[in-house]
Protein backbone atom coordinates (compact mmCIF):
# COMPACT_ATOMS: atom_id res chain seq x y z
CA UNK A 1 11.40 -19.63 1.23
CA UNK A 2 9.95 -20.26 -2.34
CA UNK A 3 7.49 -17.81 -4.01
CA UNK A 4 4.93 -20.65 -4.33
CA UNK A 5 4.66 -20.91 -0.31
CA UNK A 6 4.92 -17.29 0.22
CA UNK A 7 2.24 -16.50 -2.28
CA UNK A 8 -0.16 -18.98 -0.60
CA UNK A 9 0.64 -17.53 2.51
CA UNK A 10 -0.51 -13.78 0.89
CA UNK A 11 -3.78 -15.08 -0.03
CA UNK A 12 -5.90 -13.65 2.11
CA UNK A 13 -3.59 -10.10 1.56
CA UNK A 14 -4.37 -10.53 -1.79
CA UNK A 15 -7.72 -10.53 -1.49
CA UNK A 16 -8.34 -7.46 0.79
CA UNK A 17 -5.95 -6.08 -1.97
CA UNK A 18 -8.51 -7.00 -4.52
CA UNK A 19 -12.10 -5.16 -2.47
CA UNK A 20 -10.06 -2.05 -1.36
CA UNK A 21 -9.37 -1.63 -5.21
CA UNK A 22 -12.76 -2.33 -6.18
CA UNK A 23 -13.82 0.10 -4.17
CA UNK A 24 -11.60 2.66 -5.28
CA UNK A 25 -11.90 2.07 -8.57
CA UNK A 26 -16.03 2.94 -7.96
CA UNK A 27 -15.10 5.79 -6.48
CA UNK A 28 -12.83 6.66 -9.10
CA UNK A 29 -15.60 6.19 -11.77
CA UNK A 30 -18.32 7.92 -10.13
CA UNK A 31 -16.10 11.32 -8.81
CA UNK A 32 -13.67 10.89 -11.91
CA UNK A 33 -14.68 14.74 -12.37
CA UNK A 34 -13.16 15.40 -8.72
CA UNK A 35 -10.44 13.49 -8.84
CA UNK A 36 -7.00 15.34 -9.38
CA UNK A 37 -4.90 12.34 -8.84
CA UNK A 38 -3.15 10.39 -11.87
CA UNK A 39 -0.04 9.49 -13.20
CA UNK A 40 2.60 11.51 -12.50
CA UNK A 41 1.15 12.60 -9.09
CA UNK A 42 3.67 11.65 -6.31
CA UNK A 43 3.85 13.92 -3.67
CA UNK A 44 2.28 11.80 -1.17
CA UNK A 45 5.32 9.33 -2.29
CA UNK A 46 7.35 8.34 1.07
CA UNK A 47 8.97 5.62 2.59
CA UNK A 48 6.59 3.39 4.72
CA UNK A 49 6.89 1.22 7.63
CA UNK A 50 4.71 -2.14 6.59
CA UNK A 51 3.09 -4.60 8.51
CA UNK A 52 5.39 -7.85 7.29
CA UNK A 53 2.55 -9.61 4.97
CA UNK A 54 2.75 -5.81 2.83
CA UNK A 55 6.76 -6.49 3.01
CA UNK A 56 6.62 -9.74 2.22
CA UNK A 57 3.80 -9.24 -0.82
CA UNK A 58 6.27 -5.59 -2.04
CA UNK A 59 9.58 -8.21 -1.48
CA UNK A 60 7.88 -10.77 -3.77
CA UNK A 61 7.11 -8.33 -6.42
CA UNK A 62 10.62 -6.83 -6.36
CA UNK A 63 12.41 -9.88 -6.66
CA UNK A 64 10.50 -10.34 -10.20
CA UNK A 65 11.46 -7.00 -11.17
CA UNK A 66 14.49 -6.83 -13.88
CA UNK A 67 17.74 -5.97 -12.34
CA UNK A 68 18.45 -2.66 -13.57
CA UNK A 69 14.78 -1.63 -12.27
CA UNK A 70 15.93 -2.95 -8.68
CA UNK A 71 18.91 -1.07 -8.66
CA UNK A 72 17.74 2.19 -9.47
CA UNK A 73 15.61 1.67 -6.76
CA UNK A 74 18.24 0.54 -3.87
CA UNK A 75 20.32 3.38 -5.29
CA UNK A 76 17.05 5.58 -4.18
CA UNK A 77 17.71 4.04 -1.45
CA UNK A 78 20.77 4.85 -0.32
CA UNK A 79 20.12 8.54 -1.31
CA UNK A 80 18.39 8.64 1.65
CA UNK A 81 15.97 10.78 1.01
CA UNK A 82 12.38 10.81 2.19
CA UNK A 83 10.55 10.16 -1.27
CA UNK A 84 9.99 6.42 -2.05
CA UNK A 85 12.42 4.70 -3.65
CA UNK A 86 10.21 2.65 -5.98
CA UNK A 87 9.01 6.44 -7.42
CA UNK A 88 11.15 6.65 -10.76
CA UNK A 89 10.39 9.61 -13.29
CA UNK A 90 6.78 10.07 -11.10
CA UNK A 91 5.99 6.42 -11.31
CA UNK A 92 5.78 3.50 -9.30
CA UNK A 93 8.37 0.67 -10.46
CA UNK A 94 5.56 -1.69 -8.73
CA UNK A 95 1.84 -0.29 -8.65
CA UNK A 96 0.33 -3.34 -9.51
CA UNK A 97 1.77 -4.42 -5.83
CA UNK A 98 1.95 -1.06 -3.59
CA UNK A 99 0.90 -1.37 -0.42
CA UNK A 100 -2.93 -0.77 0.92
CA UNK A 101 -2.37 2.73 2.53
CA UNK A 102 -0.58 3.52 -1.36
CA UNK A 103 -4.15 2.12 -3.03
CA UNK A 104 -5.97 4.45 -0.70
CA UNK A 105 -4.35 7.78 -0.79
CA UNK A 106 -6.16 10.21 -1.99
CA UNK A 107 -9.44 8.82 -1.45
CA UNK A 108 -12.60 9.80 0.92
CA UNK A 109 -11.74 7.71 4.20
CA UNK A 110 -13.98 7.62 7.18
CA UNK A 111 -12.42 6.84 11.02
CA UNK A 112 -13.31 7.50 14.80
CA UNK A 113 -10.77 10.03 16.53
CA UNK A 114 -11.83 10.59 20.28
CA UNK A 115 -15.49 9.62 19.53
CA UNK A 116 -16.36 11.88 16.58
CA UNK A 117 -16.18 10.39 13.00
CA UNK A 118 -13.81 12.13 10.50
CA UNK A 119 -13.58 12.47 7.05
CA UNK A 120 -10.05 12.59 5.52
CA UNK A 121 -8.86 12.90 1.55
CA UNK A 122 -6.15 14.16 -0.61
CA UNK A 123 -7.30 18.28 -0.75
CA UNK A 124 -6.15 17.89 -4.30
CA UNK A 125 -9.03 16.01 -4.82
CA UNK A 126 -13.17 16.70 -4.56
CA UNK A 127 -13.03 20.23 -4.12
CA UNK A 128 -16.22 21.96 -3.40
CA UNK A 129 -17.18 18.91 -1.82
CA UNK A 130 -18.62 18.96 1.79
CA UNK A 131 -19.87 15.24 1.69
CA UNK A 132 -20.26 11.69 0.63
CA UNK A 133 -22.36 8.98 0.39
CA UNK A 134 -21.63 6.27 3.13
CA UNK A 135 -20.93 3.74 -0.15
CA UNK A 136 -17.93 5.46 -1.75
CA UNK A 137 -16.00 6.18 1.67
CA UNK A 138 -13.56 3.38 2.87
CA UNK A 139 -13.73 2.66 6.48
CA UNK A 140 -10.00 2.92 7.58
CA UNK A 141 -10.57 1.69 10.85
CA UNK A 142 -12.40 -1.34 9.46
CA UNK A 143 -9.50 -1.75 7.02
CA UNK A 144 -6.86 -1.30 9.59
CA UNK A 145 -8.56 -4.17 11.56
CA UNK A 146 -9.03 -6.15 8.78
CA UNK A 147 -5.28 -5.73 7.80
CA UNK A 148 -3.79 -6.54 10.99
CA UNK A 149 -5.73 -9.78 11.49
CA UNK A 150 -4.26 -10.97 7.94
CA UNK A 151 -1.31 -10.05 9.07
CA UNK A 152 -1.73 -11.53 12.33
CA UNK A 153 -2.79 -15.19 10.34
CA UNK A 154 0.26 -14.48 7.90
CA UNK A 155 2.74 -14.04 11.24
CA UNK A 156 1.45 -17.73 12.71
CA UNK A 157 1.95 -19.10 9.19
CA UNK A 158 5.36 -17.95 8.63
CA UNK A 159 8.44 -19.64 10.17
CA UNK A 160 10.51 -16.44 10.83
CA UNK A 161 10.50 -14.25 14.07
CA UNK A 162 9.55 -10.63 12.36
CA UNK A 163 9.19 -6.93 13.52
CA UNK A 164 5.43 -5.53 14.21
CA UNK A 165 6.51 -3.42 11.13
CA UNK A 166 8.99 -3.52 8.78
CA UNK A 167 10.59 -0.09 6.64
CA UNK A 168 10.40 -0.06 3.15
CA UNK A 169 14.12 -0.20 3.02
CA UNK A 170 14.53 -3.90 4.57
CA UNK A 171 11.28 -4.75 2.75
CA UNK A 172 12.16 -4.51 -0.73
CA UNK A 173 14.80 -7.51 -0.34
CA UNK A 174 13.09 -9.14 2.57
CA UNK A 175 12.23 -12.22 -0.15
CA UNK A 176 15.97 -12.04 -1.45
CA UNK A 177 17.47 -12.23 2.30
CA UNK A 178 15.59 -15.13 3.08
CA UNK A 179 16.21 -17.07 -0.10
């Protein structure tokens, strides 16, 4: 499959990518104070399962990647270890194109478990902080939603039979695989 159709096919990924950072980089600028998280800061660095339209988007960038970038991350990779294998020297060999729950971490999320609303963030971050306004937390379960019908439209668009989730492992050369 060529970039050109896969990219059209990420559109609508693309732009949930482009609100969820919006709104974390507000939330970045107004707590920047309370905000421990920067370069460098990887511990919450693992190997994910993706839905496919992540895999496909994180395939897409790694094929672009140089090759000696791509193999120091497959031979991450066959460390097996638990830390992602994009995470060289504490940074990500593709930020600009991590995955949504990557873009998030760290930051005040708001969801529903067994009827009461919860609050959830990196405990690195906003210390001394009991709450937030309503505008700088990100729904997850409105995200989650959101994310799975994009996926859902991505799935009917696509013309290959694909796993409800896919592991960072087969992601990174999903787009190479089906070339």
């Amino acid at each position: 499959m060529k970039p050109g159709i896969i990219q059209d096919l990420l559109k609508n990924y693309t732009a949930l990518v482009g609100r969820v950072d919006r709104h974390v980089k507000q939330v970045a600028q107004d707590y920047s104070h309370a905000i421990a998280c920067q370069k460098g800061c990887d511990s919450c660095c693992r190997l994910l399962n993706l839905f496919p339209v992540e895999a496909f988007a994180l395939s897409l960038a790694f094929s672009c990647l140089d090759k000696s970038c791509q193999e120091i991350a497959m031979a991450a990779l066959e460390r097996q270890n638990k830390e992602c294998p994009l995470l060289v020297q504490g940074e990500c060999l593709l930020y600009p194109a991590r995955p949504i729950i990557c873009r998030t971490h760290g930051f005040p999320l708001v969801f529903k478990k067994k009827a009461q609303t919860l609050v959830d963030f990196c405990p690195k971050n906003f210390k001394h902080m009991t709450s937030f306004p309503k505008e700088s937390l990100l729904d997850l379960d409105q995200l989650n939603t959101l994310l799975s019908a994009i996926n859902q439209h991505f799935l009917k668009n696509i013309e290959t039979q694909l796993p409800d989730r896919i592991p960072m492992s087969q992601a990174l050369v999903l787009f190479r695989d089906m070339e």
